[in-house]
N, C-alpha and C. Protein backbone atom coordinates (compact mmCIF):
# COMPACT_ATOMS: atom_id res chain seq x y z
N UNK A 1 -15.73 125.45 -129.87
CA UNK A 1 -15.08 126.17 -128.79
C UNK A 1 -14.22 127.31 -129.36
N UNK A 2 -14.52 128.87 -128.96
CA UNK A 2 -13.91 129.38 -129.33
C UNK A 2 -12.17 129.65 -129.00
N UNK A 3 -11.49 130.25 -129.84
CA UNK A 3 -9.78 129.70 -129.66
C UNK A 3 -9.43 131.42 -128.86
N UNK A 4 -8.65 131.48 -128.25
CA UNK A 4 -8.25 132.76 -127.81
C UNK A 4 -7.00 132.85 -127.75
N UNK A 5 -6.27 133.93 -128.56
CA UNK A 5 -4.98 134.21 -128.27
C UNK A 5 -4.43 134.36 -127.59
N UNK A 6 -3.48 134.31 -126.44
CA UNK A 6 -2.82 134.92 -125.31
C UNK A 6 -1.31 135.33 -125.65
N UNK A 7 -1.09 136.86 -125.53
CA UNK A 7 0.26 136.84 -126.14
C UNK A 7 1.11 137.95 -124.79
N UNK A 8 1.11 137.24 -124.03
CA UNK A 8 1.64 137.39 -122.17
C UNK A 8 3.07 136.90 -121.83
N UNK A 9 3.81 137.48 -121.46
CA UNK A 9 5.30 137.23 -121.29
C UNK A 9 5.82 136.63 -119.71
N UNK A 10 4.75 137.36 -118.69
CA UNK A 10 4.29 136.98 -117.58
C UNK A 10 3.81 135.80 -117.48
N UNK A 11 4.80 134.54 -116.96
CA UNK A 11 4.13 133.32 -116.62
C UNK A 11 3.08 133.00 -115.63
N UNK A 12 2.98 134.17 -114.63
CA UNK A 12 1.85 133.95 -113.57
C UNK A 12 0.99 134.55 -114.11
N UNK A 13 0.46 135.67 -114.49
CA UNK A 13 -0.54 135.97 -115.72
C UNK A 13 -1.00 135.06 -116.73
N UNK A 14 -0.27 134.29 -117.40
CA UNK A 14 -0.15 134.03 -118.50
C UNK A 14 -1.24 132.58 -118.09
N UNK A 15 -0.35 132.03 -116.88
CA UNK A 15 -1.33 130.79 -116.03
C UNK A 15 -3.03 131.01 -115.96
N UNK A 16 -2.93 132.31 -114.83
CA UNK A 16 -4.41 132.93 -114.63
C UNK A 16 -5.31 133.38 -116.02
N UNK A 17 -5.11 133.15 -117.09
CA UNK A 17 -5.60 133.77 -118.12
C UNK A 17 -5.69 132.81 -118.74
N UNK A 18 -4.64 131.42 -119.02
CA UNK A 18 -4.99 130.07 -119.53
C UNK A 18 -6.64 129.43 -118.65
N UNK A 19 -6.34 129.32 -117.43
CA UNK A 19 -7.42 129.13 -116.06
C UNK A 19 -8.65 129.62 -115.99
N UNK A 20 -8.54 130.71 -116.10
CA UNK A 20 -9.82 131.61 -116.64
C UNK A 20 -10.30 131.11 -117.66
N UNK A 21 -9.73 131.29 -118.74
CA UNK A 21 -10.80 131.10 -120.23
C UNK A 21 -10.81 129.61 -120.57
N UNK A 22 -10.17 128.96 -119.79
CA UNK A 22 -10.89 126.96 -119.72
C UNK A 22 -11.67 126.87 -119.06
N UNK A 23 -11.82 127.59 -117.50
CA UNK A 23 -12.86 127.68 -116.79
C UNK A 23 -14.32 127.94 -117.19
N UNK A 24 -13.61 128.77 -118.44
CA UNK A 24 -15.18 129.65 -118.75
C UNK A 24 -15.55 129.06 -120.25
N UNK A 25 -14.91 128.22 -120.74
CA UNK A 25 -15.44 127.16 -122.26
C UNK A 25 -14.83 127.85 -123.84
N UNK A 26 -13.20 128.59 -122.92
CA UNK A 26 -13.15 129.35 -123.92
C UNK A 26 -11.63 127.60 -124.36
N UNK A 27 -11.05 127.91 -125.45
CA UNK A 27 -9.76 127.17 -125.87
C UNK A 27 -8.63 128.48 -125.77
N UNK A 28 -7.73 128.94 -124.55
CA UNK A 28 -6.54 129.09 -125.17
C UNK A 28 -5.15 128.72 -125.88
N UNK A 29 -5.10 129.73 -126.55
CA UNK A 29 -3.65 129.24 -127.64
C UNK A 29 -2.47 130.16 -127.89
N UNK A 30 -1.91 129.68 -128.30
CA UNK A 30 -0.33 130.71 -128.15
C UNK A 30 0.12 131.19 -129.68
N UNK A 31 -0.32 130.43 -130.68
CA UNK A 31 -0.54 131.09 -131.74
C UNK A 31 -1.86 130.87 -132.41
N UNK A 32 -1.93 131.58 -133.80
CA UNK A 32 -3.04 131.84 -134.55
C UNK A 32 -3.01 130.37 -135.31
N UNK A 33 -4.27 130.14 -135.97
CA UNK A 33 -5.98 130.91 -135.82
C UNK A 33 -6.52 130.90 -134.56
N UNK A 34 -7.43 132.03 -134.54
CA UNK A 34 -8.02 132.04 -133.45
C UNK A 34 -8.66 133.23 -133.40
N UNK A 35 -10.41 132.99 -132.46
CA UNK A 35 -11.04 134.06 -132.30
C UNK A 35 -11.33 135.44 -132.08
N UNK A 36 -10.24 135.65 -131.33
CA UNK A 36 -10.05 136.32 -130.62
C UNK A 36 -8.77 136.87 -130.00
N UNK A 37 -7.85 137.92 -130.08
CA UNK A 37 -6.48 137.81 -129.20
C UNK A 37 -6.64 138.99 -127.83
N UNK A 38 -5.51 138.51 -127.01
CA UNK A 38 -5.20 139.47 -125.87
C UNK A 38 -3.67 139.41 -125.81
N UNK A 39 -4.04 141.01 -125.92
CA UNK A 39 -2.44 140.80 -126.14
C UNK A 39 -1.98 141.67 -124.88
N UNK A 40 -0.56 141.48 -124.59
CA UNK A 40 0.39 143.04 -123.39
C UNK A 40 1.09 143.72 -124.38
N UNK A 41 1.17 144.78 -124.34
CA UNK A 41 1.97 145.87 -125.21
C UNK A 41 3.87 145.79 -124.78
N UNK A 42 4.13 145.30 -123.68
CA UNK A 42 5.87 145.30 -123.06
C UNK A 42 6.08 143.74 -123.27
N UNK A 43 6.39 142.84 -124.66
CA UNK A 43 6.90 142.16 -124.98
C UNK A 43 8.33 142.19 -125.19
N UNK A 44 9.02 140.63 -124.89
CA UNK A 44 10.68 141.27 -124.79
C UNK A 44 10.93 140.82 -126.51
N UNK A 45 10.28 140.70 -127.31
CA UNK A 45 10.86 140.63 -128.90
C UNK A 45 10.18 141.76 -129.96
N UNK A 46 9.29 142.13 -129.46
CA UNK A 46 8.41 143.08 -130.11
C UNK A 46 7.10 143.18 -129.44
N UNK A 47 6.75 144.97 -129.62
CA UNK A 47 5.68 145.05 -128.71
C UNK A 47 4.22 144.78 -129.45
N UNK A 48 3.58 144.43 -128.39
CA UNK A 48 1.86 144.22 -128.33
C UNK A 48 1.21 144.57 -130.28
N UNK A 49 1.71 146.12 -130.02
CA UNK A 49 1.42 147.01 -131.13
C UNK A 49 1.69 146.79 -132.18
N UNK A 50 2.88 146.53 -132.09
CA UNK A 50 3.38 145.70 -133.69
C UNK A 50 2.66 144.25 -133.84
N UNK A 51 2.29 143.34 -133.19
CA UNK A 51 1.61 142.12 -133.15
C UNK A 51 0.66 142.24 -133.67
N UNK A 52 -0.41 143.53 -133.39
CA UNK A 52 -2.09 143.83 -133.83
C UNK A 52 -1.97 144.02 -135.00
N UNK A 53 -0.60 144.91 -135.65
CA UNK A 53 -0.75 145.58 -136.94
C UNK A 53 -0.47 144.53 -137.50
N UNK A 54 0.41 143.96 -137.65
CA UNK A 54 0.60 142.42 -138.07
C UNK A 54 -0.83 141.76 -138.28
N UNK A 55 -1.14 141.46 -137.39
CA UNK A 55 -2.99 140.97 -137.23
C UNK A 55 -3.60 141.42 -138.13
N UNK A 56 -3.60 142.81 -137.96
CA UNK A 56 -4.84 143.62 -138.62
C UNK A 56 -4.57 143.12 -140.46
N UNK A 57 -3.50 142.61 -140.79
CA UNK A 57 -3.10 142.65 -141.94
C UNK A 57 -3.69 141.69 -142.87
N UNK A 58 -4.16 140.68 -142.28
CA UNK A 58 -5.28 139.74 -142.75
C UNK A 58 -5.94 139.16 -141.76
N UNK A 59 -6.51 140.19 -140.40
CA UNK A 59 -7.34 139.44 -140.24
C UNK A 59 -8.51 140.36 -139.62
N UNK A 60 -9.83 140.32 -139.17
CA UNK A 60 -10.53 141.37 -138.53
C UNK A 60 -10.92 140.95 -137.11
N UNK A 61 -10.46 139.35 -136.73
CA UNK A 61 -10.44 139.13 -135.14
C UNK A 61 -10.36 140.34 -134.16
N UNK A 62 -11.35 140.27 -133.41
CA UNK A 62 -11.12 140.76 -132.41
C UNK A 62 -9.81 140.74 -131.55
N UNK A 63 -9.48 142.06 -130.85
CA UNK A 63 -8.18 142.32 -130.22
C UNK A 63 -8.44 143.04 -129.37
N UNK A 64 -8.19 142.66 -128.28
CA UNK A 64 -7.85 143.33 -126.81
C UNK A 64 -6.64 143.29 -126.34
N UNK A 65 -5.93 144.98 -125.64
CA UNK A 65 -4.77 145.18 -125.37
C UNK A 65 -5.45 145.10 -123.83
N UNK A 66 -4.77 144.12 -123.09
CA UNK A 66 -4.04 143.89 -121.39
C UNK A 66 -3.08 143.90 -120.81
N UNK A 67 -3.01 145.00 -120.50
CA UNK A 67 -1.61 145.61 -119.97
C UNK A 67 -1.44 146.36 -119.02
N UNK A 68 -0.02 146.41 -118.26
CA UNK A 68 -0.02 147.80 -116.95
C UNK A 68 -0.06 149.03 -117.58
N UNK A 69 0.33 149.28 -118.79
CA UNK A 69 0.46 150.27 -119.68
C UNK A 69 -0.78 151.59 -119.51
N UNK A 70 -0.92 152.74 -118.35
CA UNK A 70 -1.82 153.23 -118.46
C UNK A 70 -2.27 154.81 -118.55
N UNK A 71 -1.37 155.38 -120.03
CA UNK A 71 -1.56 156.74 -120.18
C UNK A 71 -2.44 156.42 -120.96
N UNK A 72 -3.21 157.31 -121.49
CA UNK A 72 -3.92 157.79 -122.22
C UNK A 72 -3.52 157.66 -123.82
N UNK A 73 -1.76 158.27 -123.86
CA UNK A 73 -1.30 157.72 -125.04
C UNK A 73 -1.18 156.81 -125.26
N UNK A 74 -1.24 155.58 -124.61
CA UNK A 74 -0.64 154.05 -124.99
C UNK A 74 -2.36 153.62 -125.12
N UNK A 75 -3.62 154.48 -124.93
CA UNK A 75 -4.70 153.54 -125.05
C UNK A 75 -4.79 154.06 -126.27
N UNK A 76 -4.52 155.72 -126.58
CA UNK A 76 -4.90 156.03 -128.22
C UNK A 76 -3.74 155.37 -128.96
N UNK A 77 -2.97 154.60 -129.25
CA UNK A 77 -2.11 153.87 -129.76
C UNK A 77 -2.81 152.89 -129.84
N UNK A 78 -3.15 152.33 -129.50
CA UNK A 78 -3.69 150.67 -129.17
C UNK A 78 -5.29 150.92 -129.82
N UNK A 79 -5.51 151.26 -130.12
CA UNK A 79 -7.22 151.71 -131.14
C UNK A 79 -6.73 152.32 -132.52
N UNK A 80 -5.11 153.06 -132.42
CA UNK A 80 -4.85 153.76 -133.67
C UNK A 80 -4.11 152.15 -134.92
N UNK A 81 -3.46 151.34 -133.89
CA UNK A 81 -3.44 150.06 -134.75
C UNK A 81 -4.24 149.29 -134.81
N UNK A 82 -5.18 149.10 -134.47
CA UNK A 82 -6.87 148.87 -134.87
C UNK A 82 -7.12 147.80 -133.78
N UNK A 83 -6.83 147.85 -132.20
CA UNK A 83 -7.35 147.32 -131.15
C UNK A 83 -9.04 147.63 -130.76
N UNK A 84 -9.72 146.54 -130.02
CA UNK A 84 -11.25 146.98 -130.06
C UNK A 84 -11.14 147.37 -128.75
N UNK A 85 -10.58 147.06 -127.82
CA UNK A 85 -10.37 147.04 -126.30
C UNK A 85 -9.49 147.49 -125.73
N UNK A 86 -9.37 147.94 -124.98
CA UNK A 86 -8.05 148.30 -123.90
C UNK A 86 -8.42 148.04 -122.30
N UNK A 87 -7.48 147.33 -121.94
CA UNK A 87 -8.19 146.80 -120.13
C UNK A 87 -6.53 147.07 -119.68
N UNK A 88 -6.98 147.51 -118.40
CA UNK A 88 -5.68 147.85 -117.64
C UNK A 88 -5.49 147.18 -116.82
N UNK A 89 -4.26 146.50 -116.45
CA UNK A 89 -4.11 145.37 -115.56
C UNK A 89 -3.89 146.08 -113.84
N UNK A 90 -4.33 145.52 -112.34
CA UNK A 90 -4.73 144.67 -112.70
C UNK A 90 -6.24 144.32 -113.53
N UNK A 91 -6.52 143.27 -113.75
CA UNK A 91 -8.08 143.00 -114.46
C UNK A 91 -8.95 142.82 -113.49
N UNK A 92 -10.25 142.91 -114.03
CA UNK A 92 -11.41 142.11 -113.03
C UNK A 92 -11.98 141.04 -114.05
N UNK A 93 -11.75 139.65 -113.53
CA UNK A 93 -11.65 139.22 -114.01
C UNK A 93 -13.23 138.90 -114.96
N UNK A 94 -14.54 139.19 -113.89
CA UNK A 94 -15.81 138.98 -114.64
C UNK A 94 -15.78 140.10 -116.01
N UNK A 95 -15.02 141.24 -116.00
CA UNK A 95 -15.24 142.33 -116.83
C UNK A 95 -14.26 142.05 -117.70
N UNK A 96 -13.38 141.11 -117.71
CA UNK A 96 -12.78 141.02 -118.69
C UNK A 96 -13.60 139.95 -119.83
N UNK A 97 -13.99 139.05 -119.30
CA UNK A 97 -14.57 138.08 -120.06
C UNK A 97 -15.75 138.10 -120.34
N UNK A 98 -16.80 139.86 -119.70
CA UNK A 98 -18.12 140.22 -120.41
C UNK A 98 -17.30 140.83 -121.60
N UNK A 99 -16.50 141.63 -121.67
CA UNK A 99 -15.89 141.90 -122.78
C UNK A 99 -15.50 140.94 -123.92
N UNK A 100 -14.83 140.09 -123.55
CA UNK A 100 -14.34 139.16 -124.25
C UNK A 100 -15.72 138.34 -124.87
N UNK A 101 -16.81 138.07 -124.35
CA UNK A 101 -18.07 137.41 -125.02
C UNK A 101 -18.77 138.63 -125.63
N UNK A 102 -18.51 139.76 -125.45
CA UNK A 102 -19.28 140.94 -126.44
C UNK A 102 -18.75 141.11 -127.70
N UNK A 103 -17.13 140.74 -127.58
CA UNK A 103 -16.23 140.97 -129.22
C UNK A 103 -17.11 140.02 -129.73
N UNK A 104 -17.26 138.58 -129.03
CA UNK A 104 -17.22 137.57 -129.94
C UNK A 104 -18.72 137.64 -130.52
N UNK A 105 -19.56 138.05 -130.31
CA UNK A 105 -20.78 137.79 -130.62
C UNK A 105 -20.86 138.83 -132.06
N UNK A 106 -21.52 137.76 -132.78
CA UNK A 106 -21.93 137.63 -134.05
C UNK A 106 -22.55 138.41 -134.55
N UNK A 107 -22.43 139.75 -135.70
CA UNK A 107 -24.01 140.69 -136.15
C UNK A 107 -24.19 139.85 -137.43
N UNK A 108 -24.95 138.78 -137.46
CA UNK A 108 -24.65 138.14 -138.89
C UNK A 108 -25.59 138.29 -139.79
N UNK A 109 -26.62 139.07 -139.49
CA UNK A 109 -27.82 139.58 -140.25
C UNK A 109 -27.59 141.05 -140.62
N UNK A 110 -26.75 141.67 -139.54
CA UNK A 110 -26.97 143.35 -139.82
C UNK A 110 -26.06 143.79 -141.69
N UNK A 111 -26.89 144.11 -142.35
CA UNK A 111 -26.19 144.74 -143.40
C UNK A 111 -26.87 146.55 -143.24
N UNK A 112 -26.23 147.04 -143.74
CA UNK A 112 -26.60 148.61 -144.16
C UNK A 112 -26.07 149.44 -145.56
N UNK A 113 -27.18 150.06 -145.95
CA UNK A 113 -27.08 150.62 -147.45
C UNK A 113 -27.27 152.08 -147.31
N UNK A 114 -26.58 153.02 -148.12
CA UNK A 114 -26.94 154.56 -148.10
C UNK A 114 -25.87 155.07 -148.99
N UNK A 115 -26.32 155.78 -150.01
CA UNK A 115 -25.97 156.05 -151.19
C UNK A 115 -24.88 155.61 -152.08
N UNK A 116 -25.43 154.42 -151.93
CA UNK A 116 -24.65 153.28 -152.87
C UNK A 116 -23.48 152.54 -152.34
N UNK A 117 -23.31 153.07 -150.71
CA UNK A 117 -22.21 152.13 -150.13
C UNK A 117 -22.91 151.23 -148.93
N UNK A 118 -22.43 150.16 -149.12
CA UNK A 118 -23.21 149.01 -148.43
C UNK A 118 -21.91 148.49 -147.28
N UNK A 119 -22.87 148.32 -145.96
CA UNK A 119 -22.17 147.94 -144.77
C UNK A 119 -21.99 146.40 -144.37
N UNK A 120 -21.49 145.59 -144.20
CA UNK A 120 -21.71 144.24 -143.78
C UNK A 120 -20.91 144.18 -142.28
N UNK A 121 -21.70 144.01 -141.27
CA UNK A 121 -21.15 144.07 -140.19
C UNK A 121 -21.07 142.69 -139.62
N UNK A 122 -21.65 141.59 -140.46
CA UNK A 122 -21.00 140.43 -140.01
C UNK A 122 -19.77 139.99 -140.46
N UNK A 123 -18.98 140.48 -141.42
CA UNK A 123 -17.79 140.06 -141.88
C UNK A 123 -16.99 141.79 -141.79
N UNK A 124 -17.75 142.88 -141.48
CA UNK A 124 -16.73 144.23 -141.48
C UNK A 124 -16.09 144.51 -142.60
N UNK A 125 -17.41 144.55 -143.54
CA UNK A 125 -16.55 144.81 -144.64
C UNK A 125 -17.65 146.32 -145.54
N UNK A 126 -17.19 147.13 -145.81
CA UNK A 126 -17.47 148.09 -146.55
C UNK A 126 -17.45 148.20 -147.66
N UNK A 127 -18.65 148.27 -148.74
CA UNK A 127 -18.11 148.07 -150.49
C UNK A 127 -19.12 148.87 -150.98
N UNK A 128 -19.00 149.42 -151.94
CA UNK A 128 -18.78 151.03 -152.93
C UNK A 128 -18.24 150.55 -154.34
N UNK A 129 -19.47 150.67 -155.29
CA UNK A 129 -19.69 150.26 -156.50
C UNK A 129 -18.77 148.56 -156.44
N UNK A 130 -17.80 148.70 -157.11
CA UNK A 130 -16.88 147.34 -157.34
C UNK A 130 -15.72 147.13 -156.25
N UNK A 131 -15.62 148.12 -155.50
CA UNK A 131 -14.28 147.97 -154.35
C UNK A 131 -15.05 147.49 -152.98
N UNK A 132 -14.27 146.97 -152.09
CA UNK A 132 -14.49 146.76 -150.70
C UNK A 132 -13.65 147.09 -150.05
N UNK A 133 -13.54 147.51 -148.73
CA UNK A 133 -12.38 147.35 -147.29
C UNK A 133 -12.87 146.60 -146.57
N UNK A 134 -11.95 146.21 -145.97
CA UNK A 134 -12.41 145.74 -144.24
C UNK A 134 -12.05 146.89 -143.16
N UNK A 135 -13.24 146.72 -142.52
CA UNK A 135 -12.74 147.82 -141.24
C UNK A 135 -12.51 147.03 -140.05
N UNK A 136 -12.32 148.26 -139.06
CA UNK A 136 -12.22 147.35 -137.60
C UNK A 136 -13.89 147.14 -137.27
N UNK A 137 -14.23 146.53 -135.99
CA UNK A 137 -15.39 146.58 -135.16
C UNK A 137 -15.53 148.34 -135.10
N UNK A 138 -14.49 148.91 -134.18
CA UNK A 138 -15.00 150.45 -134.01
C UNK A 138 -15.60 151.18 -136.01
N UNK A 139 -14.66 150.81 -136.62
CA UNK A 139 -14.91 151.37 -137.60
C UNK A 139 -16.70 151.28 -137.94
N UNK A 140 -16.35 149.78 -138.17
CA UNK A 140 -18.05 149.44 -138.68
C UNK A 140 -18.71 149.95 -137.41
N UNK A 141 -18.88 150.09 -136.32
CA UNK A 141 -20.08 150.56 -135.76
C UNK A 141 -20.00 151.82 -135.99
N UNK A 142 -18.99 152.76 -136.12
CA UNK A 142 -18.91 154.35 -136.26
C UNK A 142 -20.08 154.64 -137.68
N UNK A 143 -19.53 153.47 -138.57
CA UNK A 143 -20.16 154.17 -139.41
C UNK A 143 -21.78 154.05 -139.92
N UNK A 144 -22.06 152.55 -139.20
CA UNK A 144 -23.33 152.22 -138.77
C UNK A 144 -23.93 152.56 -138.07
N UNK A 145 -23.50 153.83 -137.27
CA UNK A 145 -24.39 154.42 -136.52
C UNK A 145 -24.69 155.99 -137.93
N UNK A 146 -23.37 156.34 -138.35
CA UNK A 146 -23.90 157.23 -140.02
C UNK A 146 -24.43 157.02 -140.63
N UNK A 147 -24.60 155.94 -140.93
CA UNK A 147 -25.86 155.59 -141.87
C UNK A 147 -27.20 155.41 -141.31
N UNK A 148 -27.15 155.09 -139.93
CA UNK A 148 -28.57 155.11 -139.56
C UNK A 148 -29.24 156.51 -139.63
N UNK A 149 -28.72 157.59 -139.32
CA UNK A 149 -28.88 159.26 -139.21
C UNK A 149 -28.46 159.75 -139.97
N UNK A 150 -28.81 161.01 -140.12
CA UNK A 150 -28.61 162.03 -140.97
C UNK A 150 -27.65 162.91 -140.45
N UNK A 151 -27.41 162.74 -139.11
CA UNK A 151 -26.40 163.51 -138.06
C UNK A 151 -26.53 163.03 -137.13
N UNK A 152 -25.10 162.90 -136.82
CA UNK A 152 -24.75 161.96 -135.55
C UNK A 152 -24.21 162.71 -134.26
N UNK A 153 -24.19 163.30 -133.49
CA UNK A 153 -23.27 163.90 -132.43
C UNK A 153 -22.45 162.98 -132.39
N UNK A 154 -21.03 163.85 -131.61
CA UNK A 154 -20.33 163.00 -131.11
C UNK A 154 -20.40 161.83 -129.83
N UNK A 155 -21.79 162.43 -129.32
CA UNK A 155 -21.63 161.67 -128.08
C UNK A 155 -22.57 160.50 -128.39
N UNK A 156 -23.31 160.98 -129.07
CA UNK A 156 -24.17 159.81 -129.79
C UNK A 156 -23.86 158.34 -130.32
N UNK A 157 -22.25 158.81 -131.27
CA UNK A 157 -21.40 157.65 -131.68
C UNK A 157 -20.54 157.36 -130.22
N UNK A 158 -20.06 157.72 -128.99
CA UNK A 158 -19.44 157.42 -128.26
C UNK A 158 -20.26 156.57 -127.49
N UNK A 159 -21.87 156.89 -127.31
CA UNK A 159 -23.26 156.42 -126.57
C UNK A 159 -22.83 154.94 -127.51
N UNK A 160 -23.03 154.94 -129.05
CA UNK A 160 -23.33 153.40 -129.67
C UNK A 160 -22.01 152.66 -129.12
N UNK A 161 -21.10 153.39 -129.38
CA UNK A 161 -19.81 152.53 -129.06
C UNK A 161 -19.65 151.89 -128.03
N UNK A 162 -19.99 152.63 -126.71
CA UNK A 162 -20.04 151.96 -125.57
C UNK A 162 -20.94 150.83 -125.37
N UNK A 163 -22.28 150.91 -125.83
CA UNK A 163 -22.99 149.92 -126.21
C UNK A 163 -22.49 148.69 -126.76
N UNK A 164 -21.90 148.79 -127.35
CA UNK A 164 -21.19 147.68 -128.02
C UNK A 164 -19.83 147.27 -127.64
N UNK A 165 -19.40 147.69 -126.52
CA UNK A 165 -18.36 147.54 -125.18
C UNK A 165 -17.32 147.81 -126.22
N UNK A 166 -16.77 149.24 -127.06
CA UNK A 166 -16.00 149.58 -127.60
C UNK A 166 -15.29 150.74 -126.63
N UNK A 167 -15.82 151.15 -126.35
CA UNK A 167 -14.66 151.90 -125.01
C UNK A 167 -14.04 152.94 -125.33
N UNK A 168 -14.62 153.67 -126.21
CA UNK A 168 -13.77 154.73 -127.04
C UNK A 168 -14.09 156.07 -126.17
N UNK A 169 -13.35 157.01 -126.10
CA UNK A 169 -13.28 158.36 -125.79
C UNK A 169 -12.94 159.23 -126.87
N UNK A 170 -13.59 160.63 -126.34
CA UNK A 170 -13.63 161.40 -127.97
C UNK A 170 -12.18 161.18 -128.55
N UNK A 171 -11.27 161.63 -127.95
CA UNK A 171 -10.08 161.72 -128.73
C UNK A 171 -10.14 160.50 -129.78
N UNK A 172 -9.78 159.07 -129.01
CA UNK A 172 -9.36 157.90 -129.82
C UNK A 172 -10.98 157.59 -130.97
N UNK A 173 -11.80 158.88 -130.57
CA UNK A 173 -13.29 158.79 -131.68
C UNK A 173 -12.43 159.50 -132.94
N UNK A 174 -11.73 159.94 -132.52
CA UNK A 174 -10.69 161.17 -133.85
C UNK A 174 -10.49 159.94 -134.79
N UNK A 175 -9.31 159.40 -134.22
CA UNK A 175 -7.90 158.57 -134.64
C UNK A 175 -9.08 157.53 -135.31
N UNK A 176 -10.66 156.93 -134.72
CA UNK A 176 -11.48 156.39 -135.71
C UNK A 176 -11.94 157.12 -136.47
N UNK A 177 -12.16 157.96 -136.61
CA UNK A 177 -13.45 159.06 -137.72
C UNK A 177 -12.16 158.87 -138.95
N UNK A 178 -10.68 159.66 -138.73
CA UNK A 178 -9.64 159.36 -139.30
C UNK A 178 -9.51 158.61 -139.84
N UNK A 179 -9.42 157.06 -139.80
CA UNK A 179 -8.73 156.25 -140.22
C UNK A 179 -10.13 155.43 -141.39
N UNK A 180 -10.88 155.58 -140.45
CA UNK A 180 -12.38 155.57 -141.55
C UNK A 180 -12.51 156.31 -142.54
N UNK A 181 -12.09 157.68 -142.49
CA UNK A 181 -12.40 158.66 -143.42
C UNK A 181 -11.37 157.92 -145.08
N UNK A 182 -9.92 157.45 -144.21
CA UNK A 182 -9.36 157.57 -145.07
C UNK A 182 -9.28 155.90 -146.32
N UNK A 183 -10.33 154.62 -145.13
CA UNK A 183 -10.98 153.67 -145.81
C UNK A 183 -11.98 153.77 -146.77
N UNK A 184 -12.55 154.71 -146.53
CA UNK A 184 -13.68 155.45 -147.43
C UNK A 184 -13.29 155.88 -148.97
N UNK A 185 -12.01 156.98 -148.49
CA UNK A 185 -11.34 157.47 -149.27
C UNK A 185 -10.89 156.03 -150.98
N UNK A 186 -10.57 155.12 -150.16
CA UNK A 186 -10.03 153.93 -151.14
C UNK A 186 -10.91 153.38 -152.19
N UNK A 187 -12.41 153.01 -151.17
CA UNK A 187 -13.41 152.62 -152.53
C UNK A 187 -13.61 154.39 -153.30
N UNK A 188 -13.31 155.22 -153.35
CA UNK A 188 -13.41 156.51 -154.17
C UNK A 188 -15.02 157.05 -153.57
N UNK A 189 -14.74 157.18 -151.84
CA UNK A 189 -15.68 157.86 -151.31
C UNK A 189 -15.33 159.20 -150.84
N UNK A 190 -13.69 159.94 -151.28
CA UNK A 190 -13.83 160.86 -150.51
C UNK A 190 -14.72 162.19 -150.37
N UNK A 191 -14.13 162.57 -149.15
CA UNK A 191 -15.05 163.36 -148.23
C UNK A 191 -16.51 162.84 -148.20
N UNK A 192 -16.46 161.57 -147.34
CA UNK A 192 -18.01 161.23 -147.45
C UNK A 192 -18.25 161.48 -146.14
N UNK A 193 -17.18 161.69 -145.14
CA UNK A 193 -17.80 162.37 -143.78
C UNK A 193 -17.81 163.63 -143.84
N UNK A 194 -18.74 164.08 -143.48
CA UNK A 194 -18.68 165.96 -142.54
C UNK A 194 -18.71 165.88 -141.28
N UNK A 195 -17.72 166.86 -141.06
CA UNK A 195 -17.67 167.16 -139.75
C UNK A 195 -18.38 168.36 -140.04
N UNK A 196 -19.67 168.37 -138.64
CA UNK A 196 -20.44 169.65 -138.39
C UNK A 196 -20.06 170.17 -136.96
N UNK A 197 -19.46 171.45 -137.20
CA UNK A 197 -18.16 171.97 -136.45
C UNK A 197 -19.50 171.91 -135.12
N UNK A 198 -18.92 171.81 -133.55
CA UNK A 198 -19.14 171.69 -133.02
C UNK A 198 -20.65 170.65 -132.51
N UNK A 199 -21.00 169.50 -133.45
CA UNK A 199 -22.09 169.35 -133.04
C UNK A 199 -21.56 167.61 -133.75
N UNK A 200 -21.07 167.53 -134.47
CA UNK A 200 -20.31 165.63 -134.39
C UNK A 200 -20.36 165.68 -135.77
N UNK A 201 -21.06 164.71 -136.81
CA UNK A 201 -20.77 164.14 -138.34
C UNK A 201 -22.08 163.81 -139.41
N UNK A 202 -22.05 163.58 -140.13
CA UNK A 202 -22.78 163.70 -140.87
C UNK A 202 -22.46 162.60 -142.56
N UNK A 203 -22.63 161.63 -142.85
CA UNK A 203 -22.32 161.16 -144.22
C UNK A 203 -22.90 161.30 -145.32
């Protein structure tokens, strides 16, 4: 049974979201380990955001931000600390939990190779001669869709992303191309993206 985080300050939320994911064969839990988290960004000890980065720090679980929270800046925030999701409350509740069974599902066969850097998208991990990273989900599909092509448009990687219920818009495609570029950078790949000015990327 998979475990799901709930990190909700709202006790009537917090109920409906325990209810839901027992209903549906999921285990919620209030702390880690666990499959999966959902977090709200307006916590009264520290916000949402700081929780993921925390997360992100050893772990590559899936993370979804659920929250009233709904500019545009608070969704590119919430992908820039390496969230896969953003859902705006209120929820629906079937669309939250097609989401929630799309993080969880497994690529446990997909690997990818192209000039000497190898992709593992069942564990999200990127490795280049003797080094590795871990990326996020957006990361690894951004760049698994670069390695499949020789040139990618932008809408092309926004087309895979959505596919893979990543939810990204060009901008927060930046703050990924970015933060990838600069994972790359670590195994001693830099500049392994091009940007081809008006037409998307290229590795």
């Amino acid at each position: 049974m998979k475990k799901i985080l709930i990190v909700e300050d709202d006790l009537v939320i917090k109920k409906e979201l325990f209810d839901l994911l027992r209903a549906n064969g999921y285990l919620p839990v209030e702390t880690p380990p666990c499959d999966l988290a959902l977090l709200d960004v307006n916590l009264p000890d520290q916000s949402g955001y700081d929780i993921c980065m925390q997360l992100r720090k050893t772990s590559n679980l899936p993370i979804i931000f659920l929250t009233g929270r709904d500019s545009a800046a608070d969704e590119l925030l919430a992908f820039s600390v390496g969230a896969d999701d953003f859902i705006r409350k209120p929820y629906h509740s079937a669309v939250l939990l097609a989401r929630i069974a799309r993080l969880l599902k497994s690529d446990t066969n997909d690997c990818l190779s192209a000039n000497g850097l190898t992709l593992h998208l069942s564990n999200l991990t990127a490795e280049y001669e003797e080094s590795s990273v871990v990326l996020t989900k957006n990361e690894a599909h951004i760049l698994a869709c670069l390695m499949k092509k020789d040139l990618c448009t932008k809408e092309e990687i926004i087309e895979e992303l959505w596919r893979s219920k990543s939810y990204l818009d060009e901008n927060t495609l930046y703050v990924n191309i970015s933060r990838l570029r600069e994972k790359l950078k670590q195994l001693g790949m830099e500049h392994c993206i091009h940007t081809v000015r008006g037409v998307g990327y290229r590795l």
